[in-house]
Protein backbone atom coordinates (compact mmCIF):
# COMPACT_ATOMS: atom_id res chain seq x y z
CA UNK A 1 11.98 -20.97 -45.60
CA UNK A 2 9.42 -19.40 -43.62
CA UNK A 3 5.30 -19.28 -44.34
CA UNK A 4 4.18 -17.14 -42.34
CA UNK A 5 2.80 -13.70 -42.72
CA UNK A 6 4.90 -10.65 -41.59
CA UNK A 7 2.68 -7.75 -39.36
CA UNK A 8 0.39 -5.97 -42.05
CA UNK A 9 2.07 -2.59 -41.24
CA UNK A 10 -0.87 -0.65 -40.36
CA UNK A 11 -1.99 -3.24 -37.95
CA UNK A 12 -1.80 -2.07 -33.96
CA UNK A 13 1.44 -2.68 -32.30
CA UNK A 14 0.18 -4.92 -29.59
CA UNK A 15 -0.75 -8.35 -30.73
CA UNK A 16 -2.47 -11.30 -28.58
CA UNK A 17 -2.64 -14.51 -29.79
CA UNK A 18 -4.11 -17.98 -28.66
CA UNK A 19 -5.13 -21.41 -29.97
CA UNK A 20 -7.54 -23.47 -28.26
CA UNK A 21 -6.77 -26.89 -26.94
CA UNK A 22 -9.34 -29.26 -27.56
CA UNK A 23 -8.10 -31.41 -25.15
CA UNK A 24 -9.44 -29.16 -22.05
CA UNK A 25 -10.24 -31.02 -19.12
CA UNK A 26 -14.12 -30.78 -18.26
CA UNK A 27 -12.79 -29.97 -14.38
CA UNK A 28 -9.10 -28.75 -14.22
CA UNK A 29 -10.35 -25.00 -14.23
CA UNK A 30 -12.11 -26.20 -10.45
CA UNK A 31 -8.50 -26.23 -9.42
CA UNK A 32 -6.58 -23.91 -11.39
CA UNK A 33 -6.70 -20.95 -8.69
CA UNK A 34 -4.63 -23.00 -6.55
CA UNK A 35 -2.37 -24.40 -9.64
CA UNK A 36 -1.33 -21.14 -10.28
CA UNK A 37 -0.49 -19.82 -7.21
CA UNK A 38 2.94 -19.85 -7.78
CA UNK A 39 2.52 -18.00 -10.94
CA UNK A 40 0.74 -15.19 -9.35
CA UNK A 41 3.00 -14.81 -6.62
CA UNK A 42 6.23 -14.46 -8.66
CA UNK A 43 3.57 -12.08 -11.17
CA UNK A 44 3.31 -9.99 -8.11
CA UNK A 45 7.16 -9.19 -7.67
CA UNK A 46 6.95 -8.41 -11.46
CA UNK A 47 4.55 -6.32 -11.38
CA UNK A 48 6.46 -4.09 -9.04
CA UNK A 49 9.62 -4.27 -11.45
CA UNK A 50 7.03 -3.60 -14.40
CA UNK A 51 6.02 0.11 -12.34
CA UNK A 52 9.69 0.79 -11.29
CA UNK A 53 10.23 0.29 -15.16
CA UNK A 54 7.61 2.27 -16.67
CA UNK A 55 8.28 4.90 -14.62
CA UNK A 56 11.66 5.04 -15.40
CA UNK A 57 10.45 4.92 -19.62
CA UNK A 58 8.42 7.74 -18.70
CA UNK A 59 11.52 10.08 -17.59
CA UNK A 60 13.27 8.55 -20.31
CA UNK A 61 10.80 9.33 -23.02
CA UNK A 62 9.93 12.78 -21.55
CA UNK A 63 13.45 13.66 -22.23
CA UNK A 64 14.92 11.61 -24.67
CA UNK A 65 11.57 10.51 -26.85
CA UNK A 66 12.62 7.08 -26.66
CA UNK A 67 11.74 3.80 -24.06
CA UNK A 68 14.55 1.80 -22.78
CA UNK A 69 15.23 -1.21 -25.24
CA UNK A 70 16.22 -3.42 -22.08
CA UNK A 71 13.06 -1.90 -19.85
CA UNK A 72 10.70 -2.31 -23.44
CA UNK A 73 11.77 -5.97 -23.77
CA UNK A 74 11.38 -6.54 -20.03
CA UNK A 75 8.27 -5.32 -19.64
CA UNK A 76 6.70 -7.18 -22.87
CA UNK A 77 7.87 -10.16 -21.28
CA UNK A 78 6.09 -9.59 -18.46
CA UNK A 79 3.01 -8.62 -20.18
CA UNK A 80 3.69 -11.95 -21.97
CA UNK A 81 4.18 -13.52 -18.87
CA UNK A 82 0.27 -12.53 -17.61
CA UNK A 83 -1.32 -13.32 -21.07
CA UNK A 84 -0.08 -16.94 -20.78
CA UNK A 85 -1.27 -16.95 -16.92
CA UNK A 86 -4.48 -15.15 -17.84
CA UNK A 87 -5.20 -18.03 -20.90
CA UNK A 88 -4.66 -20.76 -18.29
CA UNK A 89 -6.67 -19.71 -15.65
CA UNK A 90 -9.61 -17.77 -15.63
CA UNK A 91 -9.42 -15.15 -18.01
CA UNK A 92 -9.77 -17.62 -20.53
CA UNK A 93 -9.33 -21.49 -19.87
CA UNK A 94 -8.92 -21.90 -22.84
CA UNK A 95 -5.81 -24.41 -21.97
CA UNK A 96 -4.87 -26.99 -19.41
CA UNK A 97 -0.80 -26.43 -20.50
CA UNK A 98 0.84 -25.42 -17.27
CA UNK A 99 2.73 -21.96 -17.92
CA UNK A 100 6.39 -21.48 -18.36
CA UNK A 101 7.95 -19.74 -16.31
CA UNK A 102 9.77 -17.40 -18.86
CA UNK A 103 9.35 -13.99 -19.96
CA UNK A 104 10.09 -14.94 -23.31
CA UNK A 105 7.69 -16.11 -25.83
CA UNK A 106 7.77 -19.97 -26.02
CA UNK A 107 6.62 -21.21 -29.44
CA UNK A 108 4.53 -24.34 -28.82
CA UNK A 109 2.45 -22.74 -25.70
CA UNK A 110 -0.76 -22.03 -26.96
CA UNK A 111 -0.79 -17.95 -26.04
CA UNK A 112 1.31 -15.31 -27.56
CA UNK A 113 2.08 -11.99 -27.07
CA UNK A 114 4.11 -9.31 -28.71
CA UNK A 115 4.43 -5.46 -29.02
CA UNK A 116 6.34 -3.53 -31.45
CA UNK A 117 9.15 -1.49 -30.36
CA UNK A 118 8.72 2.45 -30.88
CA UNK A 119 11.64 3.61 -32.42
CA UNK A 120 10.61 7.02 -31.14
CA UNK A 121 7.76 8.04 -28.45
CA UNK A 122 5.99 11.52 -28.06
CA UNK A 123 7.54 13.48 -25.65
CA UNK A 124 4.23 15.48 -25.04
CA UNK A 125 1.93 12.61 -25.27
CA UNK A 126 3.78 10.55 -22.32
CA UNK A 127 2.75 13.45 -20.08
CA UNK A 128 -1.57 12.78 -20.80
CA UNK A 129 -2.05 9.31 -22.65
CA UNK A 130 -1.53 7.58 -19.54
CA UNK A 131 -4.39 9.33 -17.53
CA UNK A 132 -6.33 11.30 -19.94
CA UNK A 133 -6.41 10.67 -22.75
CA UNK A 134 -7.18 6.68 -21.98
CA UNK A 135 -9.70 7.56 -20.13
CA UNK A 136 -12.42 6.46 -22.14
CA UNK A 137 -10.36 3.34 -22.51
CA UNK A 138 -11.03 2.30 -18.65
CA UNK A 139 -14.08 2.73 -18.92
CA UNK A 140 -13.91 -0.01 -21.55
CA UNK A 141 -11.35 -1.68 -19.19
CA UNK A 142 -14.04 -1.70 -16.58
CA UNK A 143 -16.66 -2.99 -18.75
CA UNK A 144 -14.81 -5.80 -19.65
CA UNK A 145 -13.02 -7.21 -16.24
CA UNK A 146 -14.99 -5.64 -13.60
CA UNK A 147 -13.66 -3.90 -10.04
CA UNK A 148 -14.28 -2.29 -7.24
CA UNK A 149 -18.03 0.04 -7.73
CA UNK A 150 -20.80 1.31 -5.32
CA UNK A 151 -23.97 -0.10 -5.11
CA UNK A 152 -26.92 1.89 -3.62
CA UNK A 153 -28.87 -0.43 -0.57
CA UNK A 154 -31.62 1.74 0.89
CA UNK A 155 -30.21 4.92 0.09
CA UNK A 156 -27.26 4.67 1.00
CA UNK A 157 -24.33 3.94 -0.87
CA UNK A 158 -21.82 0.88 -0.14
CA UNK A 159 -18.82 -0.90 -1.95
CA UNK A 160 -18.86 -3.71 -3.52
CA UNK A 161 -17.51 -5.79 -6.66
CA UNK A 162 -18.56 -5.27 -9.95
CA UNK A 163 -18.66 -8.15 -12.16
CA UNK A 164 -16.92 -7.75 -15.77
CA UNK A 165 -18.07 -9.40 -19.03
CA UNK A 166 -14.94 -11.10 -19.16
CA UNK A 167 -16.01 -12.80 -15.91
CA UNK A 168 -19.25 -14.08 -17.17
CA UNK A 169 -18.00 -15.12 -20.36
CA UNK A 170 -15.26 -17.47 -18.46
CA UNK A 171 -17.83 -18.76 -15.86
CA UNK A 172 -20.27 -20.01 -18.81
CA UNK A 173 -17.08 -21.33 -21.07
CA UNK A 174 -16.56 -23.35 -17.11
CA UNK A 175 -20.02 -24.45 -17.55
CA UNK A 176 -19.93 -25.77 -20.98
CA UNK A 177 -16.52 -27.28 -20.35
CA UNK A 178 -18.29 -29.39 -16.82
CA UNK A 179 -21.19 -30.17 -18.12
CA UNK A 180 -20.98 -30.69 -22.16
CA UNK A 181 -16.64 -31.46 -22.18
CA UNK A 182 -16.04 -28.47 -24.67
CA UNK A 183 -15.45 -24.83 -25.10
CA UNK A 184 -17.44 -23.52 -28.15
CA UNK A 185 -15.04 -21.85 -30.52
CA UNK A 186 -17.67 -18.50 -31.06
CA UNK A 187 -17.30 -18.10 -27.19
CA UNK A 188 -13.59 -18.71 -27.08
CA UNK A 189 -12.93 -16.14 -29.94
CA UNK A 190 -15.11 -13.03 -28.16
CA UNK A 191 -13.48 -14.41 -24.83
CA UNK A 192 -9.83 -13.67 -26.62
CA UNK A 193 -10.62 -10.90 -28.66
CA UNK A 194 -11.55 -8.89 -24.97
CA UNK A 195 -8.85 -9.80 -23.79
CA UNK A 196 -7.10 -8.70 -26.75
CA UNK A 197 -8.47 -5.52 -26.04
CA UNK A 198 -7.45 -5.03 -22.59
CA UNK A 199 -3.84 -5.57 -23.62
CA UNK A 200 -3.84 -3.22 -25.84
CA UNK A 201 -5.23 -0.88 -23.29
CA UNK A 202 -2.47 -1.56 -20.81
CA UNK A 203 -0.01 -1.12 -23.69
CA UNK A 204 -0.75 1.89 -24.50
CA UNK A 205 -1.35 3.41 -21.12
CA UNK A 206 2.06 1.76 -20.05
CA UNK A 207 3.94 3.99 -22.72
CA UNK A 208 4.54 1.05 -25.27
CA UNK A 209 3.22 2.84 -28.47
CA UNK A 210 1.79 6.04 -29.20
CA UNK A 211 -0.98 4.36 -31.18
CA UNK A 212 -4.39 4.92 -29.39
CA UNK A 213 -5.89 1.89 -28.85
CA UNK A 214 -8.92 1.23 -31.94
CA UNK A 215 -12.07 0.73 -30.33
CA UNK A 216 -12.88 -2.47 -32.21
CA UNK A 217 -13.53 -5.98 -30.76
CA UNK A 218 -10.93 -8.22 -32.89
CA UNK A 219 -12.19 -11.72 -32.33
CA UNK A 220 -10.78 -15.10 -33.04
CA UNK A 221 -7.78 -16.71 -31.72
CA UNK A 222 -5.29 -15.40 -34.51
CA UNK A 223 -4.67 -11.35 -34.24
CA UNK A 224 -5.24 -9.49 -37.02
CA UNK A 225 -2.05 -7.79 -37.67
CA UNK A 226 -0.58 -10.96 -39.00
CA UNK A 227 1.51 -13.96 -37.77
CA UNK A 228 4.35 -13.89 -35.00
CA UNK A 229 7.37 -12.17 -36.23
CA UNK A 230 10.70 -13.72 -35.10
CA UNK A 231 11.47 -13.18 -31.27
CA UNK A 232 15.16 -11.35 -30.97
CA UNK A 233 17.38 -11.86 -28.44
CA UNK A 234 16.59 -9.53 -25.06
CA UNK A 235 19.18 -10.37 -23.30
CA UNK A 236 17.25 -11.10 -20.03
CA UNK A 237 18.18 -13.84 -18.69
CA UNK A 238 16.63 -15.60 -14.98
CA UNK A 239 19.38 -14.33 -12.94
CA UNK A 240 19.20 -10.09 -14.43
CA UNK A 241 15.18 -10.74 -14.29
CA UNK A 242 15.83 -11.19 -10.47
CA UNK A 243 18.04 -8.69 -9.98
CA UNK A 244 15.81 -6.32 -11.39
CA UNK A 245 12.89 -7.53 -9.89
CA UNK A 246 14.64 -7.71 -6.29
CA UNK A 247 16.34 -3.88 -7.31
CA UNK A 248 12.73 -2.89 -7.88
CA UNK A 249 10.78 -4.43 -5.02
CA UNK A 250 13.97 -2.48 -2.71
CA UNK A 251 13.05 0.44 -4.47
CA UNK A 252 9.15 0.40 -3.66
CA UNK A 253 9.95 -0.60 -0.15
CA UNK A 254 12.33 2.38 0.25
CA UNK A 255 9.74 4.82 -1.04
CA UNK A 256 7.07 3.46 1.09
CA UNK A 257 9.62 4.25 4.07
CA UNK A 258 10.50 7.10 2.98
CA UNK A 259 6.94 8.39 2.44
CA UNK A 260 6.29 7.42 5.87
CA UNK A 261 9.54 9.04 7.66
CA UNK A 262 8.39 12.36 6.40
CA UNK A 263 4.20 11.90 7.45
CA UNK A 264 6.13 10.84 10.98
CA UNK A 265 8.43 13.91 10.44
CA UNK A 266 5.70 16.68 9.45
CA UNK A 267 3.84 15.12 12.28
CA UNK A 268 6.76 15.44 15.11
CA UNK A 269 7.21 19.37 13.82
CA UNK A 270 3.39 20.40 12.96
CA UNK A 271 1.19 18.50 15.53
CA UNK A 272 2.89 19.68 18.95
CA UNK A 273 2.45 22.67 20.53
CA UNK A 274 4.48 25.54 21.32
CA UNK A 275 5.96 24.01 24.02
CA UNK A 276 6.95 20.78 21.92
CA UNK A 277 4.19 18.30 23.50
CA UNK A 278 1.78 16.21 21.66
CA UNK A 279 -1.35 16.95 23.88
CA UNK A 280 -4.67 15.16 23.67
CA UNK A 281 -7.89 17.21 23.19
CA UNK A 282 -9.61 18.74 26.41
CA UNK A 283 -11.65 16.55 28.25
CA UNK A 284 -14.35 17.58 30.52
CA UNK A 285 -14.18 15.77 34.11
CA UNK A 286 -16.44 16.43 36.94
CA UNK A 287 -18.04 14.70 40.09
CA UNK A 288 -19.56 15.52 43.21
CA UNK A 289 -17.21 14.04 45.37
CA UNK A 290 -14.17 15.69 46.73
CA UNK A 291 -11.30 14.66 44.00
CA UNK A 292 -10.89 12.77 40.63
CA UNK A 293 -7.99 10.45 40.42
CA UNK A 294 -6.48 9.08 36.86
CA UNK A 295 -5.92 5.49 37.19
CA UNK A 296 -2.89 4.17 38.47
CA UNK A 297 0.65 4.91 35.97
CA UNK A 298 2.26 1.81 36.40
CA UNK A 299 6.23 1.98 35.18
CA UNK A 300 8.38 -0.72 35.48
CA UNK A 301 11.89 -0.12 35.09
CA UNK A 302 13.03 -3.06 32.84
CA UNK A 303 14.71 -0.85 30.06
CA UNK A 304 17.70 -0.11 30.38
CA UNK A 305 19.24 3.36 31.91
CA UNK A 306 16.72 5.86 31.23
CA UNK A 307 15.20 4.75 27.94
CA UNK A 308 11.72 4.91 28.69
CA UNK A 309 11.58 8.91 29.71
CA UNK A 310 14.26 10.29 27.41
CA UNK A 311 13.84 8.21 23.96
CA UNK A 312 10.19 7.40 23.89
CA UNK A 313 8.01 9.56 25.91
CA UNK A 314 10.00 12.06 27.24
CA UNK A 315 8.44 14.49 29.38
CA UNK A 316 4.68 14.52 30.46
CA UNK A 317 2.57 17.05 30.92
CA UNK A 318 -1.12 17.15 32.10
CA UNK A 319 -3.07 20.93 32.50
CA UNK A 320 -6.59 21.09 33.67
CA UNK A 321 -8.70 24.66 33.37
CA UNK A 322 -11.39 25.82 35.98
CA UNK A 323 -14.53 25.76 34.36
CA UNK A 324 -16.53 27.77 36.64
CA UNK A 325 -13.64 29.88 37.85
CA UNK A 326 -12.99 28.22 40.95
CA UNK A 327 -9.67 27.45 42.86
CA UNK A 328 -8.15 24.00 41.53
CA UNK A 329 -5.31 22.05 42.99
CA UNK A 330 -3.74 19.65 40.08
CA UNK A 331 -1.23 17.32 41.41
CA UNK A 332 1.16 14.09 40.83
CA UNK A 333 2.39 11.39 43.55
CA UNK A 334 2.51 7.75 43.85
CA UNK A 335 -0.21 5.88 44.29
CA UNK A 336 0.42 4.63 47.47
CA UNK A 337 0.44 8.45 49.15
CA UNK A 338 -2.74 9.38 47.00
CA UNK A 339 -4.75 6.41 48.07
CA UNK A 340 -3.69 6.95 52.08
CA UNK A 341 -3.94 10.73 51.95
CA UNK A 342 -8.11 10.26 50.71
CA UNK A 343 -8.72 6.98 52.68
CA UNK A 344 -12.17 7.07 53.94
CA UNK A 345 -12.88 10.49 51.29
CA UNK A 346 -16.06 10.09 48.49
CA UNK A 347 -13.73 10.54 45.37
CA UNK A 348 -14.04 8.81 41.71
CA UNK A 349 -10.90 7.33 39.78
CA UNK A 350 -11.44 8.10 35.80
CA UNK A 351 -11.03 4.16 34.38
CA UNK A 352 -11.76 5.13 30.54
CA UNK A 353 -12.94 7.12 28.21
CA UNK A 354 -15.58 6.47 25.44
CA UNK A 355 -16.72 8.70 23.01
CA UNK A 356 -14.81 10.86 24.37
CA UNK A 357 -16.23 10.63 27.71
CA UNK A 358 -14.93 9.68 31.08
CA UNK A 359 -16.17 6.39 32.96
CA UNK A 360 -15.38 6.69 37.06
CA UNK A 361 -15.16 3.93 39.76
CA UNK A 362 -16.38 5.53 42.46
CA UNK A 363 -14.74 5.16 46.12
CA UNK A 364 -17.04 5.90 49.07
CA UNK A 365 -16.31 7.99 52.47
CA UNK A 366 -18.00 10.19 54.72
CA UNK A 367 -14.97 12.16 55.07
CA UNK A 368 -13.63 15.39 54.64
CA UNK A 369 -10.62 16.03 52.84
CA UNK A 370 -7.01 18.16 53.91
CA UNK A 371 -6.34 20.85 51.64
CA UNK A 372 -3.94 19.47 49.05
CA UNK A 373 -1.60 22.15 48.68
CA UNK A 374 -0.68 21.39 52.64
CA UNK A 375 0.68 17.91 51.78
CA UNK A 376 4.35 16.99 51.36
CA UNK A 377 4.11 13.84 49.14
CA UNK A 378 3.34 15.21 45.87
CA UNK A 379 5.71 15.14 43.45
CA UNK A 380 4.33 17.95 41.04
CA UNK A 381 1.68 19.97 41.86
CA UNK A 382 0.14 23.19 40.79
CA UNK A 383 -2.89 25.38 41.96
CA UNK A 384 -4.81 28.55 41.03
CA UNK A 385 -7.70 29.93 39.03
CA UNK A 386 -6.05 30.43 36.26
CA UNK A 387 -4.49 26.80 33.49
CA UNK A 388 -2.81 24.87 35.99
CA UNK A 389 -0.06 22.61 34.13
CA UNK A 390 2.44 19.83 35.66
CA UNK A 391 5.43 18.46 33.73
CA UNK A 392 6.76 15.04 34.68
CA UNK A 393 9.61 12.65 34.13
CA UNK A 394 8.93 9.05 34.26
CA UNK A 395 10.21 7.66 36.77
CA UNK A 396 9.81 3.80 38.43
CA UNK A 397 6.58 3.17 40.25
CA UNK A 398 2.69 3.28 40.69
CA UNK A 399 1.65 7.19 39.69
CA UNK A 400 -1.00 8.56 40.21
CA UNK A 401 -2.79 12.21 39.02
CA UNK A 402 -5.11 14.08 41.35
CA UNK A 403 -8.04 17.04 40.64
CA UNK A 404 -9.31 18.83 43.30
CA UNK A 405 -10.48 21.87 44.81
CA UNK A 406 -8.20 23.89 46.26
CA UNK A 407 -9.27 23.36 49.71
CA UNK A 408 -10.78 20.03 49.20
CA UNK A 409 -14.51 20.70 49.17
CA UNK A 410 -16.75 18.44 47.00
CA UNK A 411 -17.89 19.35 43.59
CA UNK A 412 -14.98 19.07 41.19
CA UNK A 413 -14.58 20.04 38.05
CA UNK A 414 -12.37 21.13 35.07
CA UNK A 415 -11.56 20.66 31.69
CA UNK A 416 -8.15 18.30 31.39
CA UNK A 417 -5.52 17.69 28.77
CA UNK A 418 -2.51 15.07 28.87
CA UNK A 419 0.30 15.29 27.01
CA UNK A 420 3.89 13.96 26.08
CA UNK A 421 7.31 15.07 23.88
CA UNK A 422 7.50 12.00 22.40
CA UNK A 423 10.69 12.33 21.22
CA UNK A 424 10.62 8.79 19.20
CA UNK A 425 8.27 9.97 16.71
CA UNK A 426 11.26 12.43 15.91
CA UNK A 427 13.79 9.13 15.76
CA UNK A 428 11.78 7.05 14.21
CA UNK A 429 11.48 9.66 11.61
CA UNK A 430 14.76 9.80 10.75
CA UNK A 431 15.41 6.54 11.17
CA UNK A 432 12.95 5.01 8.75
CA UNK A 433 13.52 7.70 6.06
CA UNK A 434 17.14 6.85 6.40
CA UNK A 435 16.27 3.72 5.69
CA UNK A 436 14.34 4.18 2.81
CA UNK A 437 16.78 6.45 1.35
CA UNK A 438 19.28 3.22 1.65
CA UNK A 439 16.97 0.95 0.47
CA UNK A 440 16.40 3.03 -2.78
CA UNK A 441 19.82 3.56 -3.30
CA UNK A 442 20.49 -0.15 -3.01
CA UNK A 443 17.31 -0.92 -5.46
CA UNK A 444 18.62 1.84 -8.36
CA UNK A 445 21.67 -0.13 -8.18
CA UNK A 446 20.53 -3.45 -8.86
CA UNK A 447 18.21 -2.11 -11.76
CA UNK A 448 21.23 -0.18 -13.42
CA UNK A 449 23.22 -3.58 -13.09
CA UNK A 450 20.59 -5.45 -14.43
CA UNK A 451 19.59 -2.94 -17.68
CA UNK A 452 23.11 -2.73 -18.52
CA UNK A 453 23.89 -6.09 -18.37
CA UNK A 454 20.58 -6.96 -20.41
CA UNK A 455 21.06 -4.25 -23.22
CA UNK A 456 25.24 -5.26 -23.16
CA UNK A 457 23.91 -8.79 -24.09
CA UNK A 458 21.58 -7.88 -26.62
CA UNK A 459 24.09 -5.58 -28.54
CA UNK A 460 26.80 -8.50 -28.49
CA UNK A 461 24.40 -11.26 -29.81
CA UNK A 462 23.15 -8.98 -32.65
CA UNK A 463 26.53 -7.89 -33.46
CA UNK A 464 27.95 -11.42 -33.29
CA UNK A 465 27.91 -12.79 -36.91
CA UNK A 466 25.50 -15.95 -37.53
CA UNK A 467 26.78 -19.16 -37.00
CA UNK A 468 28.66 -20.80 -39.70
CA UNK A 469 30.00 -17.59 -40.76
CA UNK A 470 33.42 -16.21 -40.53
């Protein structure tokens, strides 16, 4: 017959427990960050079935004022799961026991945790306790493990990591355990009893209980709502655990894709222009020479068929405006025609741009140049007073662009734009947001399987009579 001491019934419905081993090594914790890599890594893919989850309770409780039994008992474990972690390594130290890997609660392992299930959750409350209402609570959360803050350094203000009291508490509890081989008990109990705290924080703000969390430091090792009551069967088992977790980690993957096909998609439909190009902003180029080249397009054809120019780019298009209202020639040929036709002409070739400004490499001559318009070679060209604009397939070759004045006198200059349809920004698009669509079709799946399967198991074993009986 059992001795121990059933949950005082107005005690709060998340309980942390912990017993300290007197047996800590003076430097395991020096090590325990690698240790437990493997525990934080398969904590990570949990964590992303413990969101999927909660968010799922949340549409569940808006609507039916109840959580999940399968999603309530998975995500305990998993909050069991971190409390053991967190006791081993540095949110406590308080043991050198290696963790199970288990989301259910293991009976000789030092740490505990449990949370009473709701019968029935506030339908109005799930919509506030989560944000607003706790927020006073993260402030408390942030007072105890630290984050991310802003620190002022001559005025200016720049990020960096705030240290918790958690934190401090561990790193002298490391001390005392190097240098004098123990961990005083006062120090362990205020080490537990914030962490104590913090889970009840995250229970409450993940839609566990209703109960707002007390604002009371409960120290000591033992919680005090009472003993452990007797773990029931969950019904998750290794294999559904995966299945969930791997339905879950689909599901965040898909959203992420999704959430990026439609930025790509509002992007192809609201950044081009009338016309359907992307173009680039207007960039002022001038020089005293006769003509300004671009550098030279080089296009290889090693796609196949006409890949390059249909699917990805598509058309190009590059306009340049007069800025002093004279007559500009804009133009496109290969390379090869542009460099023979000003052979032995003072032009510049633009090589970058930085800050939004154009660099040159300057090519000296002492001649004058033909009047553009009167050559044959160019394969787009365009001239006037008025926006010149040249539209362009990509074809194979060395391309060049060319500015000049219509009838090739020195002093050049107008205000350019270059531009593309980009038509893969459209496919990708679609294709990722198909994608994600799959992927969180695929993911739902798994997590139905997996909840039904759990809660299916945990209805059979508490309907199946106790052994011995008939």
């Amino acid at each position: 017959m059992s001795t121990e001491v059933p949950p005082r019934s107005d005690s709060y419905p998340v309980r942390v427990d912990a017993e300290l081993d007197p047996q800590t090594s003076r430097a395991l914790w020096l090590v325990k960050w690698l240790l437990a890599i493997p525990h934080y890594v398969v904590l990570s893919f949990l964590g992303v079935a413990f969101t999927v989850t909660s968010v799922l309770a949340f549409f569940a409780i808006l609507f039916a004022g109840r959580y999940p039994r399968a999603m309530f008992d998975f995500n305990v474990g998993v909050l069991r799961w971190s409390w053991r972690v967190t006791f081993y390594a540095y949110g406590a130290l308080g043991t050198d026991r290696y963790p199970p890997f288990s989301l259910h609660d293991v009976a000789d392992y030092p740490a505990h945790l449990d949370v009473d299930y709701p019968e029935h959750l506030s339908r109005g409350l799930v919509l506030v306790k989560w944000w607003l209402l706790a927020i006073p609570q993260y402030l408390v959360l942030f007072a105890i493990f630290g984050g991310g803050g802003y620190a002022a350094t001559d005025g200016d203000l720049s990020s960096a990591w705030v240290p918790g009291l958690l934190g401090v508490l561990v790193l002298v509890a490391a001390g005392y355990l190097l240098f004098a081989g123990r961990y005083p008990e006062p120090l362990f109990d205020l080490v537990v009893g914030l962490n104590r705290w913090g889970f009840r924080i995250v229970g409450y703000v993940t839609l566990m209980t209703d109960r707002y969390p007390p604002f009371a430091l409960d120290q000591g090792g033992r919680d005090p709502g009472g003993a452990r009551r007797p773990q029931e069967e969950t019904g998750w088992s290794a294999g559904r655990a995966v299945s969930l977790t791997f339905g879950s980690v689909l599901v965040a993957t898909g959203l992420t894709c999704a959430l990026i096909g439609a930025v790509l998609g509002v992007v192809d439909v609201g950044a081009k222009d009338r016309d359907g190009y992307f173009m680039s902003d207007q960039t002022d180029l001038s020089t005293r020479t006769s003509a300004i080249t671009s550098a030279s397009v080089d296009l290889r054809d090693d796609a196949p068929g006409d890949f390059l120019p249909d699917v990805v780019t598509g058309d190009v298009r590059v306009t340049a405006e007069p800025v002093a209202g004279a007559e500009l020639f804009l133009g496109l040929a290969r390379t090869r025609d542009v460099e023979d036709y000003l052979a032995g002409v003072d032009y510049v070739t633009v090589t970058d741009l930085r800050d939004g400004r154009p660099v040159y490499r300057a090519h000296a001559g002492s001649d004058t140049a033909a009047a553009p318009g009167e050559q044959d070679f160019w394969t787009a060209q365009d001239s006037g007073r008025g926006r010149l604009s040249i539209d362009w397939k990509p074809a194979d070759g060395e391309w060049s662009y060319v500015l000049m004045n219509a009838d090739g006198s020195p002093a050049v200059r107008g205000d350019v734009e270059v531009g593309a349809e980009l038509p893969i920004i459209g496919t990708l698009a679609a294709v990722v947001a198909v994608t994600g669509l799959v992927l969180i079709l695929l993911g739902f799946v798994l997590v139905a399987l997996a909840l039904r399967a759990a809660s299916r198991h945990r209805r059979g074993s508490l309907r199946a009579p106790p052994a011995g009986t008939s």
